[in-house]
Protein backbone atom coordinates (compact mmCIF):
# COMPACT_ATOMS: atom_id res chain seq x y z
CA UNK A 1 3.74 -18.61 1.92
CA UNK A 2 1.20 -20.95 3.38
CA UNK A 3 2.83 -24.29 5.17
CA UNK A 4 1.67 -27.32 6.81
CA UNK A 5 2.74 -26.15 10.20
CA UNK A 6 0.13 -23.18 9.71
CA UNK A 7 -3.08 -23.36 11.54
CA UNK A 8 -6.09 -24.04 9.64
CA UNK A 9 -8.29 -22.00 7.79
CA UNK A 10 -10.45 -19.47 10.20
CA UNK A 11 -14.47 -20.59 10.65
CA UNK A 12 -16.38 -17.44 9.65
CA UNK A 13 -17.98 -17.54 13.21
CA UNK A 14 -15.04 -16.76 15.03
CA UNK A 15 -14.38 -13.33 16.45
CA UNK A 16 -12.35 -10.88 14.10
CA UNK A 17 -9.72 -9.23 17.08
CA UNK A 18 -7.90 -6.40 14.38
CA UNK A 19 -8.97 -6.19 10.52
CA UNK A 20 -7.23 -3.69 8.21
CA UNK A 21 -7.34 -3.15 4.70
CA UNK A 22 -4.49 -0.88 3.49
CA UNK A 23 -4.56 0.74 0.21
CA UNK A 24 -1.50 3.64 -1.52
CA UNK A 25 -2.93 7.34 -1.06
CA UNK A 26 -3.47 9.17 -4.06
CA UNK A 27 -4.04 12.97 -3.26
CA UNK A 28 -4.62 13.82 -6.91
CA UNK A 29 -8.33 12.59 -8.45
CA UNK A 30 -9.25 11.68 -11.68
CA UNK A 31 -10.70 15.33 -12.22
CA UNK A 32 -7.58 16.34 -10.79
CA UNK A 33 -5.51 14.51 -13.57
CA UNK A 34 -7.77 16.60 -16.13
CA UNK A 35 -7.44 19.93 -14.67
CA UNK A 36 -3.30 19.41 -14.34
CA UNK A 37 -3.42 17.80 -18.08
CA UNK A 38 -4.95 20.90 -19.56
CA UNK A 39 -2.79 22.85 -17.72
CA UNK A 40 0.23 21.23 -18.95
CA UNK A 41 -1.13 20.65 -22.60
CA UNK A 42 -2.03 24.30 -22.86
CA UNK A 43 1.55 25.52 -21.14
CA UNK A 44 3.49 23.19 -23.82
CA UNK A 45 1.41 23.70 -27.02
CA UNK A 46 1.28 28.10 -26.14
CA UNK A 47 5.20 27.23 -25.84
CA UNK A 48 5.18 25.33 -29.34
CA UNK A 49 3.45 27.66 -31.16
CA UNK A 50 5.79 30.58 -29.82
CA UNK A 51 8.77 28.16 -31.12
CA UNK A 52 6.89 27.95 -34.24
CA UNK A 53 6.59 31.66 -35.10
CA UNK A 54 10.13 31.57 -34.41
CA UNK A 55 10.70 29.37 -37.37
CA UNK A 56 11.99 26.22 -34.72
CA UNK A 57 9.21 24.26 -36.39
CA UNK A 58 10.80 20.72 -34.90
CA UNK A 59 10.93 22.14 -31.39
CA UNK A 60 7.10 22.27 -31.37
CA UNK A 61 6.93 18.44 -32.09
CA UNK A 62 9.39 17.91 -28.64
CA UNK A 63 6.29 19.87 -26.60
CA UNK A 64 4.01 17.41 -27.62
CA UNK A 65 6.13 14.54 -26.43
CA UNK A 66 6.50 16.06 -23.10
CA UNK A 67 2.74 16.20 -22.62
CA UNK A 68 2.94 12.20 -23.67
CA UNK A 69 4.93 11.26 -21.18
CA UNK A 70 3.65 13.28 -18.26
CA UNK A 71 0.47 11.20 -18.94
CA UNK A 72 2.38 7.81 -18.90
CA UNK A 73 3.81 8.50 -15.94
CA UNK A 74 0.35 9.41 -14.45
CA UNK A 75 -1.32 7.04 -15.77
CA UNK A 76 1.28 4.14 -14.41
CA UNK A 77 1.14 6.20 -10.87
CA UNK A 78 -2.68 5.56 -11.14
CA UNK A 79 -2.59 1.77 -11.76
CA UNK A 80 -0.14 1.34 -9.06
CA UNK A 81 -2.90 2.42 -6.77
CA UNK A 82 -4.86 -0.59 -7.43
CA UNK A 83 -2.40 -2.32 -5.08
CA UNK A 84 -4.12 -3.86 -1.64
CA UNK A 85 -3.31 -5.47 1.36
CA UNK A 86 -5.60 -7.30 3.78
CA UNK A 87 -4.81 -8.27 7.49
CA UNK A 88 -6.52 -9.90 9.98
CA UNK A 89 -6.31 -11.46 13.12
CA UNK A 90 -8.25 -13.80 14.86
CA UNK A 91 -7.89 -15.78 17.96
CA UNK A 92 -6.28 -18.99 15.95
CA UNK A 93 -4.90 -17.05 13.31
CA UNK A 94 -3.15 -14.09 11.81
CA UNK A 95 -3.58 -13.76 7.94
CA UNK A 96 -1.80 -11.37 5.69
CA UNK A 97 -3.25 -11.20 2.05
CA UNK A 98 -0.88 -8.81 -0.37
CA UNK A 99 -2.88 -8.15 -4.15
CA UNK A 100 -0.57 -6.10 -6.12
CA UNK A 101 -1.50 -3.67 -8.98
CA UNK A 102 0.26 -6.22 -11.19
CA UNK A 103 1.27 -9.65 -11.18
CA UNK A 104 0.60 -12.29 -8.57
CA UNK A 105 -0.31 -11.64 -4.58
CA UNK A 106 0.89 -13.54 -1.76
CA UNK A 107 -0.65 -14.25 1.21
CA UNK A 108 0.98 -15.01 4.66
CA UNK A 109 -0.76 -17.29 7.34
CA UNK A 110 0.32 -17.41 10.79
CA UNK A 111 -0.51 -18.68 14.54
CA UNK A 112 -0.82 -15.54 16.55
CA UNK A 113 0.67 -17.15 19.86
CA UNK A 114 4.01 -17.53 17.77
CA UNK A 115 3.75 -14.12 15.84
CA UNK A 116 5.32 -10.46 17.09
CA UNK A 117 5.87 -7.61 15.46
CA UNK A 118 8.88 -6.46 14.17
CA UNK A 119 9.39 -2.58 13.33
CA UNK A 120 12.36 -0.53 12.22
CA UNK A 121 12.06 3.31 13.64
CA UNK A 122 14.24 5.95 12.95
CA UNK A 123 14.21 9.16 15.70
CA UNK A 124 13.95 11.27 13.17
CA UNK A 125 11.59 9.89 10.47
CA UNK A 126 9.42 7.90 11.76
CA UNK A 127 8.84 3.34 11.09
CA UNK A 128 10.72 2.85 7.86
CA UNK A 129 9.37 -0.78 8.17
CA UNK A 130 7.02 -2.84 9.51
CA UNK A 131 6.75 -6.76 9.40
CA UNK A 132 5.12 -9.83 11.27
CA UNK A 133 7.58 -12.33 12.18
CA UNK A 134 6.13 -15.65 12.85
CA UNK A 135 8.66 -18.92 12.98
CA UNK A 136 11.55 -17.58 11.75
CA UNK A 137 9.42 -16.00 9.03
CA UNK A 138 9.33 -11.95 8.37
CA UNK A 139 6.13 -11.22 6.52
CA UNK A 140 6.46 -7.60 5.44
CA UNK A 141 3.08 -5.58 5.71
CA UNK A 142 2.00 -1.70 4.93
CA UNK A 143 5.19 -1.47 2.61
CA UNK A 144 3.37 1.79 0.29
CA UNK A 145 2.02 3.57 4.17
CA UNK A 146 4.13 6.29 5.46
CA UNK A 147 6.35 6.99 8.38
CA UNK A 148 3.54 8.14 10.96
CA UNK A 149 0.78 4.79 9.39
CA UNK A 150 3.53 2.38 9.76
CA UNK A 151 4.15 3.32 13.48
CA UNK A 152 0.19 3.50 13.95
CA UNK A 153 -0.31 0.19 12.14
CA UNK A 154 2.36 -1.05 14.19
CA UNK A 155 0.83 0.26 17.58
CA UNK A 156 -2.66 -1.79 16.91
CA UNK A 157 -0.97 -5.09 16.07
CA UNK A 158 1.10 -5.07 18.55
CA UNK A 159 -2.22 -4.26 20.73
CA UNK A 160 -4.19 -6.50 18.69
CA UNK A 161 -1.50 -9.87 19.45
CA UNK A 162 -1.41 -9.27 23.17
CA UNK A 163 -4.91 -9.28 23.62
CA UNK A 164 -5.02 -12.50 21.54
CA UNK A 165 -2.57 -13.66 23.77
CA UNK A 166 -3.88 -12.61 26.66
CA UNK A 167 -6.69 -14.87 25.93
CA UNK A 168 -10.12 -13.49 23.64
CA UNK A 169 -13.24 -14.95 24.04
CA UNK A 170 -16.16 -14.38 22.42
CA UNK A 171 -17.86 -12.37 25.15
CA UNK A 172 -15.66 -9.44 24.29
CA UNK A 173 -17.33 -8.85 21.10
């Protein structure tokens, strides 16, 4: 998403005015993940063999499956929190760097002068979305935060592109 119109690459030696790097929560850890897979192995394979005594001898097969895809669909909820996104603004520049779990990233430069933010809030739940619009140009950003980190996210751009506009200088760092 990178044009000719953007501004150049930022020199390292320039101050860094806002730098976030946003990542999906996952409340459940790896040990976690064991502890519930036991559980729910143990629950479905005690509930097989019951089935079994019973003479249902395919049923127990069925219990097995279940325990399959419980994993699959932890294990996909785990790669999905691979995901990253990188943003950070400068007094020349604003840059927005999206690496997904999968597939290709994007990334998103901008001139900060030319850049606001753009948020969508609902009275009763909260920013359902956030995005920088630069040029015509909506770059969405913290798509996997919540309600209450979208609106803070939102609050320290915002903060972080007036004080670029109101003019940085390196004495502030």
């Amino acid at each position: 998403m990178t044009d000719a119109n953007d501004p150049p690459v930022v020199p390292d030696e320039e101050p860094t005015v806002f730098a976030a790097t946003l990542a999906p929560h996952r409340s459940l850890s790896k040990r976690g993940f064991v502890i519930v897979m036991l559980i729910i192995g143990g629950l479905s394979f005690g509930s097989g063999v019951m089935f079994l005594a019973m003479g249902a001898w395919p049923i127990f097969g069925f219990f097995g499956l279940d325990v399959l895809l419980v994993y699959w669909a932890f294990k996909a909820n785990f790669r999905a929190a691979d995901a990253r996104e990188f943003i950070r603004i400068t007094p020349s520049l604003v840059e927005v760097r999206h690496v997904p779990a999968r597939g290709k990233g994007w990334e998103a430069r901008m001139n900060p002068f030319w850049t606001r933010v753009k948020r969508q809030d609902d009275e009763d739940h909260g920013t359902l979305a956030l995005a920088l619009v630069s040029q015509g140009r909506e770059t969405p950003v913290g798509g996997f935060l919540g309600p209450i980190q979208k609106g803070a996210l939102a609050d320290d751009l915002t903060h972080a592109l007036s004080e670029v506009k109101r003019g940085v200088t390196r004495t502030h760092f």
